[in-house]
PDB file of N, CA and C in Angstrom:
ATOM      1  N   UNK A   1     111.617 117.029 112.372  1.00  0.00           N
ATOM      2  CA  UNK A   1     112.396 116.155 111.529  1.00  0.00           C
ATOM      3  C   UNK A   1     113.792 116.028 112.136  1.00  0.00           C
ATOM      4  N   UNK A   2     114.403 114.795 112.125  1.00  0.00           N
ATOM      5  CA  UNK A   2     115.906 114.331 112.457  1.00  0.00           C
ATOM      6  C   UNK A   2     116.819 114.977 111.805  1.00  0.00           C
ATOM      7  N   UNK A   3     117.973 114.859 111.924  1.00  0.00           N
ATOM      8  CA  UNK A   3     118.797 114.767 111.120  1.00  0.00           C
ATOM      9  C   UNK A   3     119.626 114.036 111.498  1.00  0.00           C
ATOM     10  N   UNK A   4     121.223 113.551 110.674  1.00  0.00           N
ATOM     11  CA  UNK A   4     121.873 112.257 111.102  1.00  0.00           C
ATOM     12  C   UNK A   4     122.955 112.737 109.925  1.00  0.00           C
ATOM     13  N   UNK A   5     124.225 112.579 110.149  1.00  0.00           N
ATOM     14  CA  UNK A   5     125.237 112.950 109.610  1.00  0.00           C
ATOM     15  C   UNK A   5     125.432 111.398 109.034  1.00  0.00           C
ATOM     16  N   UNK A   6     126.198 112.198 107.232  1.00  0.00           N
ATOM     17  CA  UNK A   6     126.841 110.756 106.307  1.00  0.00           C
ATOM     18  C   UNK A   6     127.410 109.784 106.747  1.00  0.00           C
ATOM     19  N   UNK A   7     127.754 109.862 107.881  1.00  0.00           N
ATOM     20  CA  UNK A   7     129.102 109.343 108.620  1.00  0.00           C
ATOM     21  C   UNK A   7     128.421 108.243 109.581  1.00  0.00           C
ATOM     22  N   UNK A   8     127.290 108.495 110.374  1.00  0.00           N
ATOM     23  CA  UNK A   8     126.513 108.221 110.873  1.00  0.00           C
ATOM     24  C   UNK A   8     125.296 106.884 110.165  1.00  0.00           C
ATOM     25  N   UNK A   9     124.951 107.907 109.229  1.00  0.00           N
ATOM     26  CA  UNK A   9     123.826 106.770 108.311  1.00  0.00           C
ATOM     27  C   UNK A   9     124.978 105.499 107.853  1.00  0.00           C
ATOM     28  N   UNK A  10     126.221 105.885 107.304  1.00  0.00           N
ATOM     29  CA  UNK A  10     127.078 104.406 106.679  1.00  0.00           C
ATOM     30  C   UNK A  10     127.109 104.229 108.235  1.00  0.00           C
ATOM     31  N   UNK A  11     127.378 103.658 109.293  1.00  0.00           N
ATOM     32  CA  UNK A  11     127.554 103.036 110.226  1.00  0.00           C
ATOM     33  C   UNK A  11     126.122 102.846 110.634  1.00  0.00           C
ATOM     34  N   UNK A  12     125.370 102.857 110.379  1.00  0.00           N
ATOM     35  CA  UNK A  12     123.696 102.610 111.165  1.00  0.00           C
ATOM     36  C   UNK A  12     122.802 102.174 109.604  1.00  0.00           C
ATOM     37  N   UNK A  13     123.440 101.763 108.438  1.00  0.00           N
ATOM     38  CA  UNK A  13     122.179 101.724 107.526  1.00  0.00           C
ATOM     39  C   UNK A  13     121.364 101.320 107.695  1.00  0.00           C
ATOM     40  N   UNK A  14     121.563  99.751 108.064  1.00  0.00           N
ATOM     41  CA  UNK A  14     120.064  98.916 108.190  1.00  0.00           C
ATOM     42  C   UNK A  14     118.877  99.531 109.445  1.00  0.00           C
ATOM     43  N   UNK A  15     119.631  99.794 110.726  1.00  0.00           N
ATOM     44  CA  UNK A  15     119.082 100.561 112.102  1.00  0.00           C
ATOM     45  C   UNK A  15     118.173 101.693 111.616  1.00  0.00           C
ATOM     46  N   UNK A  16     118.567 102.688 110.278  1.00  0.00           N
ATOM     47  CA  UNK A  16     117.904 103.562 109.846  1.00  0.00           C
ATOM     48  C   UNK A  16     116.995 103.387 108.794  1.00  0.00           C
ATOM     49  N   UNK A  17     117.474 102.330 108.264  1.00  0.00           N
ATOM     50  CA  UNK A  17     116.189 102.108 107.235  1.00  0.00           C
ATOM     51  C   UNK A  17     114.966 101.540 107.728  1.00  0.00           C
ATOM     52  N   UNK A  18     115.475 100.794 108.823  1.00  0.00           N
ATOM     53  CA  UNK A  18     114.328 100.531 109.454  1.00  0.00           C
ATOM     54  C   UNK A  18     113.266 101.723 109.976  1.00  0.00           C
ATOM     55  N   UNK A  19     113.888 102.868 110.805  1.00  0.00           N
ATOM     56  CA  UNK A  19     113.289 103.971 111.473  1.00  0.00           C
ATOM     57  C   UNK A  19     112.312 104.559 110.106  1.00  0.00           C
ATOM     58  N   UNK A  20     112.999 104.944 108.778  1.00  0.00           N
ATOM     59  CA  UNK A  20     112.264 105.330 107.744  1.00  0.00           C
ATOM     60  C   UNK A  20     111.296 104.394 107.628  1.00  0.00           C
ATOM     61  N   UNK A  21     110.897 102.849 107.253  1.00  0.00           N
ATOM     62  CA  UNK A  21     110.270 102.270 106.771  1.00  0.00           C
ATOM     63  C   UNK A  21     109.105 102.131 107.663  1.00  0.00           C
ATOM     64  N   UNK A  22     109.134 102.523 109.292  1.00  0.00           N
ATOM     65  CA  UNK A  22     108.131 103.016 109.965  1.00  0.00           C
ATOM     66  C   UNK A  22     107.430 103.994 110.352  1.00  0.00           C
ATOM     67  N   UNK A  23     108.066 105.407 108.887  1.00  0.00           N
ATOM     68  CA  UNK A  23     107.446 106.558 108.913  1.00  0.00           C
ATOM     69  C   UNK A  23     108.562 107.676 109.473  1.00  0.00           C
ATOM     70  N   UNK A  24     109.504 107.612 109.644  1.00  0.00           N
ATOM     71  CA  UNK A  24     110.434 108.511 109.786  1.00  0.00           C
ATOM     72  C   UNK A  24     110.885 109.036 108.755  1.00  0.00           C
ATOM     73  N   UNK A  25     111.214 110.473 109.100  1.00  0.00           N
ATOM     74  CA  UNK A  25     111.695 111.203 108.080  1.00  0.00           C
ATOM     75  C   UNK A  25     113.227 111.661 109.008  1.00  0.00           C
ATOM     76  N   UNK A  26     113.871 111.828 107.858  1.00  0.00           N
ATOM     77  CA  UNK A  26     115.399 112.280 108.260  1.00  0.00           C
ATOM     78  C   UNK A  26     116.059 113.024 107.020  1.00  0.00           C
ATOM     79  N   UNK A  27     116.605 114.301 107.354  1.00  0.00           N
ATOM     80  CA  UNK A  27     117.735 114.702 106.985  1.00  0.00           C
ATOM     81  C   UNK A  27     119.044 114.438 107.103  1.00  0.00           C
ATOM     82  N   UNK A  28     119.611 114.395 105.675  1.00  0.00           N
ATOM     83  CA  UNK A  28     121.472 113.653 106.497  1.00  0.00           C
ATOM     84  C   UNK A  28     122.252 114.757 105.767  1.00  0.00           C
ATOM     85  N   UNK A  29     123.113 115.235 106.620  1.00  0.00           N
ATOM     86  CA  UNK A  29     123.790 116.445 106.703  1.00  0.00           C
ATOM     87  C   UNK A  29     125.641 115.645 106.196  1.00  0.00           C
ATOM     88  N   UNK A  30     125.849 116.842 105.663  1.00  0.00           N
ATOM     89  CA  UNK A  30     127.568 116.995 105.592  1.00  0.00           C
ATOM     90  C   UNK A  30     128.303 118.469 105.812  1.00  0.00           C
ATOM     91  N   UNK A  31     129.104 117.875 106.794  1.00  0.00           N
ATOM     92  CA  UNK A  31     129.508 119.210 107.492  1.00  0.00           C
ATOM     93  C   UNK A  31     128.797 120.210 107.512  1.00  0.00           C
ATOM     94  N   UNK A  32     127.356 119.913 108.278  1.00  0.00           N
ATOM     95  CA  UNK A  32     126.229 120.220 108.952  1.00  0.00           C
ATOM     96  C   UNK A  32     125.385 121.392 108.099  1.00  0.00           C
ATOM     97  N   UNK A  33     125.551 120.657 106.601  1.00  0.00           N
ATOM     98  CA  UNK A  33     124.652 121.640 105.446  1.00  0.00           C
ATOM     99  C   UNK A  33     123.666 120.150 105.287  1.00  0.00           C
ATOM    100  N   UNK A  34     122.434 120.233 105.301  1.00  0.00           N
ATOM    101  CA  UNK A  34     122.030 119.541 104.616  1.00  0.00           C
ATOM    102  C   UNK A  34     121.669 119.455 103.416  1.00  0.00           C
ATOM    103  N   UNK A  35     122.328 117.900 102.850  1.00  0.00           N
ATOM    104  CA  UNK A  35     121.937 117.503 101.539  1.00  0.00           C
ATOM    105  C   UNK A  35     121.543 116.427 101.266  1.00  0.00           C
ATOM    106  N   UNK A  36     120.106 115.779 101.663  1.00  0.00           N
ATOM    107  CA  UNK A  36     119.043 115.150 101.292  1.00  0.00           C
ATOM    108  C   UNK A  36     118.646 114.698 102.262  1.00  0.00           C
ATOM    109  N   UNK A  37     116.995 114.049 101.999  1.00  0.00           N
ATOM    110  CA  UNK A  37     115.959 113.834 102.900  1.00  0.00           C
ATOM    111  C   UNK A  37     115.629 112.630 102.275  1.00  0.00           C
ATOM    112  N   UNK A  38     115.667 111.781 103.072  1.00  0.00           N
ATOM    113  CA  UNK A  38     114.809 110.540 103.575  1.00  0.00           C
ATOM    114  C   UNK A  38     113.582 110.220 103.774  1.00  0.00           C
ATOM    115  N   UNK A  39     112.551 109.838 103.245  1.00  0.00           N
ATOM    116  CA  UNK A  39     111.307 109.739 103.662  1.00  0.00           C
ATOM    117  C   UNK A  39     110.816 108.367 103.218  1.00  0.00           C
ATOM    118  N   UNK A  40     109.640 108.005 103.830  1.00  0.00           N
ATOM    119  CA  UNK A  40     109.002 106.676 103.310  1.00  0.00           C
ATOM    120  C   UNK A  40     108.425 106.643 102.090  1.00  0.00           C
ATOM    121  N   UNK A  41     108.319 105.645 101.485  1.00  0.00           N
ATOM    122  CA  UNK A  41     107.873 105.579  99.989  1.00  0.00           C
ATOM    123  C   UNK A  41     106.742 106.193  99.875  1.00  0.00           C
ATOM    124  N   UNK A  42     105.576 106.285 101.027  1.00  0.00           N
ATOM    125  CA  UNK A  42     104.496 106.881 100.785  1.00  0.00           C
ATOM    126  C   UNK A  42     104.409 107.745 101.047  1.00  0.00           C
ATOM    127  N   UNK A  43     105.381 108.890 101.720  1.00  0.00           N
ATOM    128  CA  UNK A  43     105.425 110.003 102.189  1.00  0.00           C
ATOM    129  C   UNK A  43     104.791 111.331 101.446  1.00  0.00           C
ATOM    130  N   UNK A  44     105.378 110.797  99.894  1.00  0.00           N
ATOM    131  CA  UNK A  44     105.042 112.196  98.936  1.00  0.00           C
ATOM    132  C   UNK A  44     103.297 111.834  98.412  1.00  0.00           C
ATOM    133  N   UNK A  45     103.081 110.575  98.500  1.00  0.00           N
ATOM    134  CA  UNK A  45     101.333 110.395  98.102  1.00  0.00           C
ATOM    135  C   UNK A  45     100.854 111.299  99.593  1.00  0.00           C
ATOM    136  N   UNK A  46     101.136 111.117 100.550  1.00  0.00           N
ATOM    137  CA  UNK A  46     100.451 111.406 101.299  1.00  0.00           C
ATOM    138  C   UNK A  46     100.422 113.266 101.714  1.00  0.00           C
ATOM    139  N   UNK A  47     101.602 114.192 101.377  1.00  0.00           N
ATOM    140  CA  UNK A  47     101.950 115.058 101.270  1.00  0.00           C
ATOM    141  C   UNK A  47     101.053 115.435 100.155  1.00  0.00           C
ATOM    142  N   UNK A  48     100.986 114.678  98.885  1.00  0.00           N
ATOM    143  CA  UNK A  48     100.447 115.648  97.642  1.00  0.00           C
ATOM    144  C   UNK A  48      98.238 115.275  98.254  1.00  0.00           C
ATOM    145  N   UNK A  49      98.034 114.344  99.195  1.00  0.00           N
ATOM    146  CA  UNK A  49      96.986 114.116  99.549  1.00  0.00           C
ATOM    147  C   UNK A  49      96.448 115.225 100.399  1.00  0.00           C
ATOM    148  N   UNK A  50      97.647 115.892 101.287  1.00  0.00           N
ATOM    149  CA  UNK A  50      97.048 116.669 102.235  1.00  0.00           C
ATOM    150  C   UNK A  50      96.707 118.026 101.527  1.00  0.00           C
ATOM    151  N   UNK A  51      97.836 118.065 100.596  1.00  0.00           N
ATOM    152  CA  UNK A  51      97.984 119.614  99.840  1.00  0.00           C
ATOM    153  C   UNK A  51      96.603 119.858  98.667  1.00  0.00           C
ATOM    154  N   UNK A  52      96.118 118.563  98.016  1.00  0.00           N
ATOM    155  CA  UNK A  52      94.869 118.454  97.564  1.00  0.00           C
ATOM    156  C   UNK A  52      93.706 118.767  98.472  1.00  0.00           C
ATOM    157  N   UNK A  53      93.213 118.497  99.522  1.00  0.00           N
ATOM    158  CA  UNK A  53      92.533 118.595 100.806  1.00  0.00           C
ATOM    159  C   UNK A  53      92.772 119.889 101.087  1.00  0.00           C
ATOM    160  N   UNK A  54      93.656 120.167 101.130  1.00  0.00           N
ATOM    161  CA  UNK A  54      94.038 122.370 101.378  1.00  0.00           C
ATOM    162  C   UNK A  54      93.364 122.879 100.100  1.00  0.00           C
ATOM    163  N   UNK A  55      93.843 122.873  99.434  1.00  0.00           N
ATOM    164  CA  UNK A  55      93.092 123.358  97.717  1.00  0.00           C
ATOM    165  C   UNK A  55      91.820 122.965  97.649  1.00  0.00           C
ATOM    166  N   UNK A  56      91.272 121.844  98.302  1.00  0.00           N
ATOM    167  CA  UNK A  56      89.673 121.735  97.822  1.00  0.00           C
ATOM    168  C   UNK A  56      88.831 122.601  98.850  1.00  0.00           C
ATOM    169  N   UNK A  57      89.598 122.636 100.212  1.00  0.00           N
ATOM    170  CA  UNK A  57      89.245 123.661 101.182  1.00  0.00           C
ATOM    171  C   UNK A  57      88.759 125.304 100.554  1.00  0.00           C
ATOM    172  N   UNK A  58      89.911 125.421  99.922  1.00  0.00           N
ATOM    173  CA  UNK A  58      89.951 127.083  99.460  1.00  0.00           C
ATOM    174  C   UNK A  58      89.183 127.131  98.128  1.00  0.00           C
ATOM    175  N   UNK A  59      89.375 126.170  97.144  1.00  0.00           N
ATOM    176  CA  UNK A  59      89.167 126.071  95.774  1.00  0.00           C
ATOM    177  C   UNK A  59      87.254 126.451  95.220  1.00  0.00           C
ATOM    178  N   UNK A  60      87.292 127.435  94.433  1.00  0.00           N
ATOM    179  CA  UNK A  60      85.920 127.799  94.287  1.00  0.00           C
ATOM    180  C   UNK A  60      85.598 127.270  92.688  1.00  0.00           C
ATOM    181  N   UNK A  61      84.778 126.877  92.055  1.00  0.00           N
ATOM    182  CA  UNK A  61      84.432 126.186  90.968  1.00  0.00           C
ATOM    183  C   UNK A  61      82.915 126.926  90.139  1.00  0.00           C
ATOM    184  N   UNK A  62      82.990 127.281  89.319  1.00  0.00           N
ATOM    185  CA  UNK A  62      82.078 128.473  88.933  1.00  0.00           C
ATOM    186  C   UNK A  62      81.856 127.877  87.662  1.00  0.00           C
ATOM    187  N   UNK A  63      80.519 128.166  87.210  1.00  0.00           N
ATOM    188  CA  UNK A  63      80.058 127.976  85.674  1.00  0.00           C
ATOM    189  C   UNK A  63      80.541 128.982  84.771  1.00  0.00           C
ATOM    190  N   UNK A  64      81.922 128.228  84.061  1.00  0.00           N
ATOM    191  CA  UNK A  64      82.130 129.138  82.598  1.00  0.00           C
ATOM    192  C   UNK A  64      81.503 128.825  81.849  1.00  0.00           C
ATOM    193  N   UNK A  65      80.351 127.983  81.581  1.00  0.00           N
ATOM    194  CA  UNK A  65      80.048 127.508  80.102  1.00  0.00           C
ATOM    195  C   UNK A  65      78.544 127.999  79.689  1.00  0.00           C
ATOM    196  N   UNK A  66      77.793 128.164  81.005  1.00  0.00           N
ATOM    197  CA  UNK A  66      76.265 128.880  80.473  1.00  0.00           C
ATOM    198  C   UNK A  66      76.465 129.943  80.071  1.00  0.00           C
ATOM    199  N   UNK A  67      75.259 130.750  79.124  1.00  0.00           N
ATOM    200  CA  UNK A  67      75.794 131.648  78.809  1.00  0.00           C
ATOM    201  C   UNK A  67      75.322 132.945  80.147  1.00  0.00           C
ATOM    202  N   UNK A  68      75.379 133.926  79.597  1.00  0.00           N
ATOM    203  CA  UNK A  68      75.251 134.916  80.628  1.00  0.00           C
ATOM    204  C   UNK A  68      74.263 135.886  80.484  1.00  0.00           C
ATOM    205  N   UNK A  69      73.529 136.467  81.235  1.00  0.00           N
ATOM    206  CA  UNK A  69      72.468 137.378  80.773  1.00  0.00           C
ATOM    207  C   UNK A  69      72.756 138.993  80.230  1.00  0.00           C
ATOM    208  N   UNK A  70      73.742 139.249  80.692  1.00  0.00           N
ATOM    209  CA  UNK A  70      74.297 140.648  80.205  1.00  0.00           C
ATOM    210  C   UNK A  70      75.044 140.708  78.686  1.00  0.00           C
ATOM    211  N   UNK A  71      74.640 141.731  77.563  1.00  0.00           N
ATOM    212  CA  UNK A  71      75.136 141.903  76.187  1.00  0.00           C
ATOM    213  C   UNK A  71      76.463 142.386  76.763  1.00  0.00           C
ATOM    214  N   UNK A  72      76.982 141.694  75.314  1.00  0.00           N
ATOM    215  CA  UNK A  72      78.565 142.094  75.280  1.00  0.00           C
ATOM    216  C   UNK A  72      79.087 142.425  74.159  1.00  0.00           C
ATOM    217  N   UNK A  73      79.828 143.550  73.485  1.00  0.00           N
ATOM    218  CA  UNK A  73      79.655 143.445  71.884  1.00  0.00           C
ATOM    219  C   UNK A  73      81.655 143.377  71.778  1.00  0.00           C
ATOM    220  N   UNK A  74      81.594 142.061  70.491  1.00  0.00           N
ATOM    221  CA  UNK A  74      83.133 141.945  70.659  1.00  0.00           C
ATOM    222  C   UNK A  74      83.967 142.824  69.410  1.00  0.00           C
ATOM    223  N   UNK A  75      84.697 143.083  69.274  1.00  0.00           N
ATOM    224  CA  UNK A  75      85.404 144.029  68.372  1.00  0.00           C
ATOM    225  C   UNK A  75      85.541 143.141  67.016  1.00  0.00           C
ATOM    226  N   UNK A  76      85.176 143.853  65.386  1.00  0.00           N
ATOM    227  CA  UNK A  76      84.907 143.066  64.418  1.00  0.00           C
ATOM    228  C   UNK A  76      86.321 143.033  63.632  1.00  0.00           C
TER     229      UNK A  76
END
């Protein structure tokens, strides 16, 4: 990921919005802390797409609802 100082983005807006709107991501820094990120509109669908795809990878899905063959006695 980029980064690009405040100072920088006001003198380059349009030059940079362009770079984002073709999938760039950028950080823009002030006095070289960064405070905020730039990304394309579809960036976070596609982030919460991959992170779904990780979870269905790992994710195990089990029958709670049949019942079970072993007695169980519950407290009256």
């Amino acid at each position: 990921m980029k980064t690009i100082a405040v100072s920088t983005l006001r003198a380059n807006l349009m030059e940079i919005l362009k770079q984002i709107e073709q999938g760039e991501t950028l950080d823009i820094t002030s006095h070289g802390k960064v405070i905020a990120t730039l990304v394309p509109p579809d960036h976070a669908k596609k982030k919460a797409r991959e992170k779904l795809q990780e979870l269905g990878e790992k994710a195990r899905i089990y029958d709670i609802v049949s019942p079970i063959e072993s007695e169980w006695e519950a407290a009256e």
